[in-house]
PDB file of N, CA and C in Angstrom:
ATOM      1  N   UNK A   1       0.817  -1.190   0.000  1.00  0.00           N
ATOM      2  CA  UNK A   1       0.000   0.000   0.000  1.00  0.00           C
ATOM      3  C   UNK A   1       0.870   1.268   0.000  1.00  0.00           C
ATOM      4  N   UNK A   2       1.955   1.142   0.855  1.00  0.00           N
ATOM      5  CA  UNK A   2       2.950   2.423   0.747  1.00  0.00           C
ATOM      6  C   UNK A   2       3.341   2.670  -0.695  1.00  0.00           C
ATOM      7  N   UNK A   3       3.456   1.866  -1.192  1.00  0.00           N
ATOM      8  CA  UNK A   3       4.282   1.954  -2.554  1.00  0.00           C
ATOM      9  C   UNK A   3       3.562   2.400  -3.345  1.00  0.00           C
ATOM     10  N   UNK A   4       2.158   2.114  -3.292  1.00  0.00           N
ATOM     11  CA  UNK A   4       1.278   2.316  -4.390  1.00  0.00           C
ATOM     12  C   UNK A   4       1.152   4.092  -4.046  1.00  0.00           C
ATOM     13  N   UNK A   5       0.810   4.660  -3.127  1.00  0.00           N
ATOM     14  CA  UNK A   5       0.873   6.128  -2.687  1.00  0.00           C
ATOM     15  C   UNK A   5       1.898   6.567  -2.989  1.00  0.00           C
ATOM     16  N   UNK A   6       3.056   5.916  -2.666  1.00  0.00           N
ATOM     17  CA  UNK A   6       4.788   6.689  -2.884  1.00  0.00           C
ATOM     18  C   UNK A   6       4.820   6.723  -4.701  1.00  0.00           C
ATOM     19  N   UNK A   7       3.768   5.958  -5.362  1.00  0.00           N
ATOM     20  CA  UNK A   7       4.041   6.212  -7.061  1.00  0.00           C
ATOM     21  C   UNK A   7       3.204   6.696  -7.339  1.00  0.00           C
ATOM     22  N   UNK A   8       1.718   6.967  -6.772  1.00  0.00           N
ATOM     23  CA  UNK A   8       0.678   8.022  -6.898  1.00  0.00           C
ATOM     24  C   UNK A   8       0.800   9.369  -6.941  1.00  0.00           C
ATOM     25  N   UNK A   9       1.472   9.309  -6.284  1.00  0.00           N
ATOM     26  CA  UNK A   9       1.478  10.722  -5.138  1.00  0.00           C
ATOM     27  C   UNK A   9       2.831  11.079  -5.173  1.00  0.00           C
ATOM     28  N   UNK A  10       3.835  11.116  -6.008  1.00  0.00           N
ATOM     29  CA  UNK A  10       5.119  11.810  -6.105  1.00  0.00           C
ATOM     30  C   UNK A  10       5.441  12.730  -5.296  1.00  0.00           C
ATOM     31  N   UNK A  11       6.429  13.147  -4.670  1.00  0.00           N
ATOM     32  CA  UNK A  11       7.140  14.564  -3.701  1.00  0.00           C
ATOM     33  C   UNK A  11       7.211  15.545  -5.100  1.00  0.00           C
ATOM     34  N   UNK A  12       6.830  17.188  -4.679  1.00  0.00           N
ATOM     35  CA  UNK A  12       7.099  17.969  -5.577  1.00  0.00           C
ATOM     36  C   UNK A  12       8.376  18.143  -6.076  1.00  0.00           C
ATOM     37  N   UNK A  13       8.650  18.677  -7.531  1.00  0.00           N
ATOM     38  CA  UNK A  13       9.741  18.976  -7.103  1.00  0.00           C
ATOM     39  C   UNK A  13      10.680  20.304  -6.445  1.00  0.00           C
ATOM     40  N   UNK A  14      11.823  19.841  -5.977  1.00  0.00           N
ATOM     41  CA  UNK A  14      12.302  21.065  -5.162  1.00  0.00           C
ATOM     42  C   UNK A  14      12.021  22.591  -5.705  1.00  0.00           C
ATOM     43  N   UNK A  15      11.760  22.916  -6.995  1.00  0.00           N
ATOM     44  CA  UNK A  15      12.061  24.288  -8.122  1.00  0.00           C
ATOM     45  C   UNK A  15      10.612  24.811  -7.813  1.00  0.00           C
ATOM     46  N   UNK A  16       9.488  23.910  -6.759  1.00  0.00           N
ATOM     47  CA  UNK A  16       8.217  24.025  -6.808  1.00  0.00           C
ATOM     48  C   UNK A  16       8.063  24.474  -5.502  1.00  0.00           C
ATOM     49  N   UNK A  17       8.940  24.128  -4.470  1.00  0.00           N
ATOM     50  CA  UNK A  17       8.572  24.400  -3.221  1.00  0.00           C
ATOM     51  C   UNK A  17       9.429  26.347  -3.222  1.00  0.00           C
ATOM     52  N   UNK A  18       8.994  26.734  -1.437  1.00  0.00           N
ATOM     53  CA  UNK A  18       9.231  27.704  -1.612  1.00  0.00           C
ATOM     54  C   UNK A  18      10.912  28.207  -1.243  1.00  0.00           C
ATOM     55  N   UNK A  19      11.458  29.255  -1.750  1.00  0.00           N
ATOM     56  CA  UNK A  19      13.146  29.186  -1.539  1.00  0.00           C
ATOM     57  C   UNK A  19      13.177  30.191  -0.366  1.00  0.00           C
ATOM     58  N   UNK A  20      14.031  30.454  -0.130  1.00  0.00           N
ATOM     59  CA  UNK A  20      14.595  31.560   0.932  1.00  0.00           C
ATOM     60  C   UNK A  20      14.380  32.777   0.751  1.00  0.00           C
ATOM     61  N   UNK A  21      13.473  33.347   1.509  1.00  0.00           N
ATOM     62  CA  UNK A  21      12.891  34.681   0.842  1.00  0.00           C
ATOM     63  C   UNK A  21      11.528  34.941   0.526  1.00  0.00           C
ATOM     64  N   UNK A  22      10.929  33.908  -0.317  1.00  0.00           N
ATOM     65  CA  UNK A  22       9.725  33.647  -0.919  1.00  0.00           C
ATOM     66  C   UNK A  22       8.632  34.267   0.127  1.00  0.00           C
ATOM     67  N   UNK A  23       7.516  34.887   0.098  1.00  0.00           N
ATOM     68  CA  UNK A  23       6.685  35.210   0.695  1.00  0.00           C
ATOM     69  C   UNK A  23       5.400  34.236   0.463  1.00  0.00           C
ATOM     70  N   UNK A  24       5.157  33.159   1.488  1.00  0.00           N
ATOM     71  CA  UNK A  24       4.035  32.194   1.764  1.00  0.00           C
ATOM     72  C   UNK A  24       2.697  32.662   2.333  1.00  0.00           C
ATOM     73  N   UNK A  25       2.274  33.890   2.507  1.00  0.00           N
ATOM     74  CA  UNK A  25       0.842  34.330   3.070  1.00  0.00           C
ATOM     75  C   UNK A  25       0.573  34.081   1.415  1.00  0.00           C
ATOM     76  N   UNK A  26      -1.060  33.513   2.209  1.00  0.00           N
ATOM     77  CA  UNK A  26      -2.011  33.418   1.416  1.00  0.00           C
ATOM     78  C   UNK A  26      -2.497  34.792   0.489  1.00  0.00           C
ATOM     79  N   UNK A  27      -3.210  34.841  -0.569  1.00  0.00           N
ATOM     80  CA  UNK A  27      -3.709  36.266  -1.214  1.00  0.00           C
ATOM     81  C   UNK A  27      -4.960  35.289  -1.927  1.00  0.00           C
ATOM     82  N   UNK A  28      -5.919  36.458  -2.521  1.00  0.00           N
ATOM     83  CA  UNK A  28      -6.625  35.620  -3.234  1.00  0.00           C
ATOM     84  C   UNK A  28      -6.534  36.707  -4.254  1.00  0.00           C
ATOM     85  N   UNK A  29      -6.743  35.647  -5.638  1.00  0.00           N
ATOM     86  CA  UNK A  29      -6.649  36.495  -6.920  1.00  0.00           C
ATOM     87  C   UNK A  29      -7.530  37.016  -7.225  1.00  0.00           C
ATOM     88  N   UNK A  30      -7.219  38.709  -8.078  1.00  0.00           N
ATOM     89  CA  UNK A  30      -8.441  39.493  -7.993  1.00  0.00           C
ATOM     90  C   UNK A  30      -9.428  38.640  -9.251  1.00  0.00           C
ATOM     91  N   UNK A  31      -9.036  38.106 -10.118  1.00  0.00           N
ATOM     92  CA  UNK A  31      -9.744  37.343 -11.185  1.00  0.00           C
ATOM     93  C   UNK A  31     -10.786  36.837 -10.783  1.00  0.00           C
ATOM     94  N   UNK A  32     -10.043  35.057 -10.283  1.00  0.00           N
ATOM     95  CA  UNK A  32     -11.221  34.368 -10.036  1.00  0.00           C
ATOM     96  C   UNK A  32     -11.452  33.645  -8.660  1.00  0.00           C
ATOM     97  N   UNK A  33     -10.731  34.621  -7.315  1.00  0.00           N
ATOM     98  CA  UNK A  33     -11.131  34.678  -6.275  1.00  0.00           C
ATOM     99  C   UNK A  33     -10.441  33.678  -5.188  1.00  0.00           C
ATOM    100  N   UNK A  34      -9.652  32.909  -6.325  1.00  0.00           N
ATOM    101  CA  UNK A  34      -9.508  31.481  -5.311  1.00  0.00           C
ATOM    102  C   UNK A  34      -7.680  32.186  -4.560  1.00  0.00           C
ATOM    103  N   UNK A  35      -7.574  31.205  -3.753  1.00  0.00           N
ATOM    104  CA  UNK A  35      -6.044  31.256  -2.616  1.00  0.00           C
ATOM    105  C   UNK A  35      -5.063  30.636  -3.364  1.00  0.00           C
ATOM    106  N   UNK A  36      -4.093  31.518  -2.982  1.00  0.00           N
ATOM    107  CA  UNK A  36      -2.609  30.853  -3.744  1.00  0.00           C
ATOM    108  C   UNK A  36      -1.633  31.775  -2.877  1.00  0.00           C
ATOM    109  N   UNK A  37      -0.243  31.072  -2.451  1.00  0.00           N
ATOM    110  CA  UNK A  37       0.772  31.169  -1.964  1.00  0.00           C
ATOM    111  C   UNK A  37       1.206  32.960  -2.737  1.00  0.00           C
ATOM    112  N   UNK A  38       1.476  33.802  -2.073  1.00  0.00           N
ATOM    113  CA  UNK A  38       1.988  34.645  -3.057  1.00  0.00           C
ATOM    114  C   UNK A  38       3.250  34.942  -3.757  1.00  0.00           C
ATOM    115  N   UNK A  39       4.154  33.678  -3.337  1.00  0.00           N
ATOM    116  CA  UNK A  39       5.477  33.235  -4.563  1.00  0.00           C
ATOM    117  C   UNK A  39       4.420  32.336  -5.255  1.00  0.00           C
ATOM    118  N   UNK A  40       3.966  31.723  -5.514  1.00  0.00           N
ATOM    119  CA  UNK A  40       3.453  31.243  -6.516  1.00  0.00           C
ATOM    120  C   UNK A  40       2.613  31.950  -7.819  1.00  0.00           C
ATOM    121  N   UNK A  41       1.813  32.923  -7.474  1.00  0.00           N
ATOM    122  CA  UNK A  41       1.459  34.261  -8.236  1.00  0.00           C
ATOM    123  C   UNK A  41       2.080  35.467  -8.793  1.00  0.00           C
ATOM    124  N   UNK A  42       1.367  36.179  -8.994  1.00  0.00           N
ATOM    125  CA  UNK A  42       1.462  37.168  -9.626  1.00  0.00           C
ATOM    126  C   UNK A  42       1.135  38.619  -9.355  1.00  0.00           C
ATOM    127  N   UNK A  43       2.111  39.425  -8.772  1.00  0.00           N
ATOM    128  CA  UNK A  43       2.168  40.918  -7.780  1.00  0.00           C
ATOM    129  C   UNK A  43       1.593  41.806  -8.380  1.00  0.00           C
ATOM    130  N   UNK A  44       1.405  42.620  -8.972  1.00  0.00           N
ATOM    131  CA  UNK A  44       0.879  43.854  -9.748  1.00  0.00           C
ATOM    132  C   UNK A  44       0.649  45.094  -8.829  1.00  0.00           C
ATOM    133  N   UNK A  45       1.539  45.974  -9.249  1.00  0.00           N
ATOM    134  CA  UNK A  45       1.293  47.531  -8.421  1.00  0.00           C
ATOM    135  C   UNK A  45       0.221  48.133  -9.239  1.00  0.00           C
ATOM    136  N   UNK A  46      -0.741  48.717  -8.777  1.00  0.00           N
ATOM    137  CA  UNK A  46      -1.876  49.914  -9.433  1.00  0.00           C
ATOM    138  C   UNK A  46      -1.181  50.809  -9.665  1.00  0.00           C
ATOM    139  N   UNK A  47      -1.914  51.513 -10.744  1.00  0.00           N
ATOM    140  CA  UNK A  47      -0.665  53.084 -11.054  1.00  0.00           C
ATOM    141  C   UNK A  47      -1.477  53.650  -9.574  1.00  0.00           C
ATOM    142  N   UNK A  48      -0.285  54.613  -9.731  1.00  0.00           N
ATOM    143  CA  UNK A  48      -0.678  55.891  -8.779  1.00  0.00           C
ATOM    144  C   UNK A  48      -1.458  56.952  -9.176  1.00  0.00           C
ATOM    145  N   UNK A  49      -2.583  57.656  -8.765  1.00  0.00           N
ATOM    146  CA  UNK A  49      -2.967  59.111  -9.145  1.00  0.00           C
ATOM    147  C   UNK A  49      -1.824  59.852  -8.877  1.00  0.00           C
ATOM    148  N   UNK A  50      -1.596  61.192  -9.670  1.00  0.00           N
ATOM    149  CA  UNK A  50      -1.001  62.312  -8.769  1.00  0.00           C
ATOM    150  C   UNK A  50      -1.691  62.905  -7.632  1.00  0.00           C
ATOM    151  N   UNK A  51      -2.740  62.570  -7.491  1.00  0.00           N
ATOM    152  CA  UNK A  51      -3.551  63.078  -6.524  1.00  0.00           C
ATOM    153  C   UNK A  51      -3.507  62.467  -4.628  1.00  0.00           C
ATOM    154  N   UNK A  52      -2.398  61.388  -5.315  1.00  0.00           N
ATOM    155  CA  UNK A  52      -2.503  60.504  -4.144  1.00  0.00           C
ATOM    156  C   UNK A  52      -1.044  61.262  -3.334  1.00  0.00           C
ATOM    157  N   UNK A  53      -0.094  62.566  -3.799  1.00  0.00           N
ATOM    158  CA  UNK A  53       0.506  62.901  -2.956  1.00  0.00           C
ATOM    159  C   UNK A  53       0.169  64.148  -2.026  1.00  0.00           C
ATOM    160  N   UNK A  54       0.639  64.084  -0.542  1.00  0.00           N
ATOM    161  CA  UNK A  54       0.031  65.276   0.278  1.00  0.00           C
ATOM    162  C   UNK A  54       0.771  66.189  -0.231  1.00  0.00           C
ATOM    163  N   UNK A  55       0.329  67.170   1.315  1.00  0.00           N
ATOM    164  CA  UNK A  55       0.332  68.333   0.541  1.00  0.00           C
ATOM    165  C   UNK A  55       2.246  68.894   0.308  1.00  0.00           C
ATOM    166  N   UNK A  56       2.749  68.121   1.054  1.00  0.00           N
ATOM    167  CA  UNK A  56       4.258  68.243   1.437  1.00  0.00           C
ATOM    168  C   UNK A  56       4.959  67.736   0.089  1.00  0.00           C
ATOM    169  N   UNK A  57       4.492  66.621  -0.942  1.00  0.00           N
ATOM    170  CA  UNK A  57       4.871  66.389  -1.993  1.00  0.00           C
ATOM    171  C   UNK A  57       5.493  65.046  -0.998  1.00  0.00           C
ATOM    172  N   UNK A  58       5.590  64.847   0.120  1.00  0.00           N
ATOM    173  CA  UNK A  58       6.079  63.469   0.374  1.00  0.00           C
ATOM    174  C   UNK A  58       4.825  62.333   0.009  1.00  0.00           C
ATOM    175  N   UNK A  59       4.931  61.206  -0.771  1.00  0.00           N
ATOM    176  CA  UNK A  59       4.053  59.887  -0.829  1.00  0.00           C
ATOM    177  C   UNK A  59       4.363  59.144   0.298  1.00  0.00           C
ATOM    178  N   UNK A  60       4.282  59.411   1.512  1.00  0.00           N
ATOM    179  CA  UNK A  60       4.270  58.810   2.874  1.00  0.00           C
ATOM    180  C   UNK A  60       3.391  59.110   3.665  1.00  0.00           C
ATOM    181  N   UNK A  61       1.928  57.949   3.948  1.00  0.00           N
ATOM    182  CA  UNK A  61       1.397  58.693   4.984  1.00  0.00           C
ATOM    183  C   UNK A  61       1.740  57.534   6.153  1.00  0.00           C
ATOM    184  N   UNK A  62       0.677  58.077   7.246  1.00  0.00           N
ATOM    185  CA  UNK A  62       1.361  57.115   8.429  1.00  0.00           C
ATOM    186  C   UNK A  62       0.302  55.689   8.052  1.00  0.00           C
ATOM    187  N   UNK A  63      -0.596  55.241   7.412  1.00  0.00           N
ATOM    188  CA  UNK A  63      -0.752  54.072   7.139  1.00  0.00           C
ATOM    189  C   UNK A  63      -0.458  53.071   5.871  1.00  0.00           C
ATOM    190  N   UNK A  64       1.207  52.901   5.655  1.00  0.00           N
ATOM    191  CA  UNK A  64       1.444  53.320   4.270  1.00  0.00           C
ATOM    192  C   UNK A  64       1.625  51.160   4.003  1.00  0.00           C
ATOM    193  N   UNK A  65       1.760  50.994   5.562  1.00  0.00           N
ATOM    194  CA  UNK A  65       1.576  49.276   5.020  1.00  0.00           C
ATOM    195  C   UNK A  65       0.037  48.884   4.888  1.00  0.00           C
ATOM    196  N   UNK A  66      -1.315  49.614   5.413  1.00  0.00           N
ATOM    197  CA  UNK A  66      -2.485  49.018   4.759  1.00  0.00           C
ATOM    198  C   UNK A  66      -2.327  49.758   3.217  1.00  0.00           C
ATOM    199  N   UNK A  67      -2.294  50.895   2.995  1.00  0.00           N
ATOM    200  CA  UNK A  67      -2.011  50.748   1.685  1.00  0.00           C
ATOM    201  C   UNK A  67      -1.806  50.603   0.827  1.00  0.00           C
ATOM    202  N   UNK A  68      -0.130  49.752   0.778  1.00  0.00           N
ATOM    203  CA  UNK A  68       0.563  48.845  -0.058  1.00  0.00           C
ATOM    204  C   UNK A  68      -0.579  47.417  -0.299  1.00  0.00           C
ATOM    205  N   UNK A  69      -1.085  46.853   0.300  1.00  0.00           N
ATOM    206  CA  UNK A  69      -1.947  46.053   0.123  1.00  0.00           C
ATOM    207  C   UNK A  69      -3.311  46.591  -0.722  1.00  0.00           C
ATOM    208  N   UNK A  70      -3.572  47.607  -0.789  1.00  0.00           N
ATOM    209  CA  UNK A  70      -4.647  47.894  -1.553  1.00  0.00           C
ATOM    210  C   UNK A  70      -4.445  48.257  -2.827  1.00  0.00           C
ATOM    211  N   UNK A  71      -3.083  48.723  -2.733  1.00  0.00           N
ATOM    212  CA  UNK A  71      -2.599  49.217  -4.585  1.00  0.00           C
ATOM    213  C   UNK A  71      -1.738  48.064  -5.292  1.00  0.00           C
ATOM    214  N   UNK A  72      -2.115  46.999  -4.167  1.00  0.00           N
ATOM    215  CA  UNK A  72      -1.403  45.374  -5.073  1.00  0.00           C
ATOM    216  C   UNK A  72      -2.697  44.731  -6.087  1.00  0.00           C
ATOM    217  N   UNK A  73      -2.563  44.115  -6.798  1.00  0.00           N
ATOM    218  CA  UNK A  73      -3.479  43.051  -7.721  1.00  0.00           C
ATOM    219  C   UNK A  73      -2.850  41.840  -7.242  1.00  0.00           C
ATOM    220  N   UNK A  74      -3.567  41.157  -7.323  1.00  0.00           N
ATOM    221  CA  UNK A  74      -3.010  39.777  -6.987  1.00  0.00           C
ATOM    222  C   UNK A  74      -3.588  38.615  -8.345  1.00  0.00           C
ATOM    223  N   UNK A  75      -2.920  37.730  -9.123  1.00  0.00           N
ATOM    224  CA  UNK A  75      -3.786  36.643  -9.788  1.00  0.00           C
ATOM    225  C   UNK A  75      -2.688  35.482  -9.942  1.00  0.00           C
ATOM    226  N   UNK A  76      -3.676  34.483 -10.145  1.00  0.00           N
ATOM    227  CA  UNK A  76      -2.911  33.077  -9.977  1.00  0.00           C
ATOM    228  C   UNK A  76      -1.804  32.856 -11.483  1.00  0.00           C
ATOM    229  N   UNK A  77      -2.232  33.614 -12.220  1.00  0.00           N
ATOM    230  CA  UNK A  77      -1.282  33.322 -13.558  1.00  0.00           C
ATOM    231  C   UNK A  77      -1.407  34.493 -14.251  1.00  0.00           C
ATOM    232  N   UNK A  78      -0.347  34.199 -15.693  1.00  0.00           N
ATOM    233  CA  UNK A  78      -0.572  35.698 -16.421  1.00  0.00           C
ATOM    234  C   UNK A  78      -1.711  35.890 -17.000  1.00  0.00           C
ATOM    235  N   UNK A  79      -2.575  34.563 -17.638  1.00  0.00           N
ATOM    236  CA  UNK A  79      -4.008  34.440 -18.314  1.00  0.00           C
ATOM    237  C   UNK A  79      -4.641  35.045 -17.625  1.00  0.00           C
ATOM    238  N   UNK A  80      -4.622  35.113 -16.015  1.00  0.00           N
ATOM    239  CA  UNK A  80      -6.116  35.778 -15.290  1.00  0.00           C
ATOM    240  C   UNK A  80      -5.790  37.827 -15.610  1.00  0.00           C
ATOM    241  N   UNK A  81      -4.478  37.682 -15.354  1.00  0.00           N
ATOM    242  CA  UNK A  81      -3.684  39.003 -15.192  1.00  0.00           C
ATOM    243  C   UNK A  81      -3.967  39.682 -16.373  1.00  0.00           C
ATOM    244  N   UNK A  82      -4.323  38.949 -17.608  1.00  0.00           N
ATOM    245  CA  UNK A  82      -4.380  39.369 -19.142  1.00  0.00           C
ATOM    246  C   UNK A  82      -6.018  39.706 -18.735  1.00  0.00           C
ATOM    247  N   UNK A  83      -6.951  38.812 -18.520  1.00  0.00           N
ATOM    248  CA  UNK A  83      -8.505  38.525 -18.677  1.00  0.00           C
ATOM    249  C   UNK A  83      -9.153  39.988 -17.895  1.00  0.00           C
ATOM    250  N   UNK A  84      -8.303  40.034 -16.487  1.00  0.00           N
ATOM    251  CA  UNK A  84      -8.648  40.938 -15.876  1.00  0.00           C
ATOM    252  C   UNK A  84      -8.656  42.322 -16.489  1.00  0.00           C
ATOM    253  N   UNK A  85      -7.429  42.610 -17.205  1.00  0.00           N
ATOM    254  CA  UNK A  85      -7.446  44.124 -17.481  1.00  0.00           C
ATOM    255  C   UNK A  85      -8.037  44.098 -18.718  1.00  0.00           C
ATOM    256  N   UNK A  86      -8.657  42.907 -19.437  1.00  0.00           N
ATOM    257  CA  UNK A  86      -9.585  43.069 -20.707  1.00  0.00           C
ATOM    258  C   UNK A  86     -10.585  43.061 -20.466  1.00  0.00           C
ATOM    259  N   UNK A  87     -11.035  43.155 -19.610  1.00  0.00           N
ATOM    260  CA  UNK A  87     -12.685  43.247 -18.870  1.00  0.00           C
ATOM    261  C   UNK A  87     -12.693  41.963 -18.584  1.00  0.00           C
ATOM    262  N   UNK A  88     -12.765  41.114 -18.788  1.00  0.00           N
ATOM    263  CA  UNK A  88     -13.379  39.966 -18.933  1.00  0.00           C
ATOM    264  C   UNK A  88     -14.031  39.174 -17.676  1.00  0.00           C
ATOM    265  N   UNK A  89     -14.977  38.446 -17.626  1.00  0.00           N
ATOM    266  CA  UNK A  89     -15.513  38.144 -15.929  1.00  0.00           C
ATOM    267  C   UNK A  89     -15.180  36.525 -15.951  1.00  0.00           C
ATOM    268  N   UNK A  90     -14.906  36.173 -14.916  1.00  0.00           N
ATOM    269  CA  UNK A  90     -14.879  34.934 -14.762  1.00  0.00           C
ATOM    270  C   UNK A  90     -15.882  34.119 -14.409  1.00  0.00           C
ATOM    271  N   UNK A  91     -16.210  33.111 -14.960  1.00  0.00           N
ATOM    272  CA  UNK A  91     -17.395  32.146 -15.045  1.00  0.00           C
ATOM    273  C   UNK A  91     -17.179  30.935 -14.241  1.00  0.00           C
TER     274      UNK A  91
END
């Protein structure tokens, strides 16, 4: 029975798991909603308005790590990353 699982069920390989560095929190893709590792995906910065600097001309406010999370995209591959900015909805 072991054997039959140990040839079913292969170990990933190493180029698949995560390396030193890699960031493992969960995200879900803005596409089609589902969870994925975020070394395994795909980051995307939103442009910026100019409107988004104060009045000092510094782009620093004091909540600037919830922010960074809101001007990220997140998707599981480049296809969703393509679908998304073509309108397209997921079914």
């Amino acid at each position: 029975m072991w054997g039959f699982y140990k040839f079913m069920y292969p170990r990933a390989p190493k180029s698949m798991m995560p390396q030193e560095g890699d960031v493992t929190t969960l995200r879900n893709c803005n596409f089609c909603g589902h969870s994925l590792a975020e070394y395994r995906g795909v980051v995307e910065n939103k442009p910026t308005a100019a409107t988004d600097t104060t009045l000092d001309g510094d782009n620093k406010s004091s909540n600037d790590a919830n922010n960074n999370a809101s001007n990220e995209l997140f998707f599981c591959n480049y296809e969703h990353q393509a679908d998304f900015h073509a309108g397209k909805k997921y079914s």
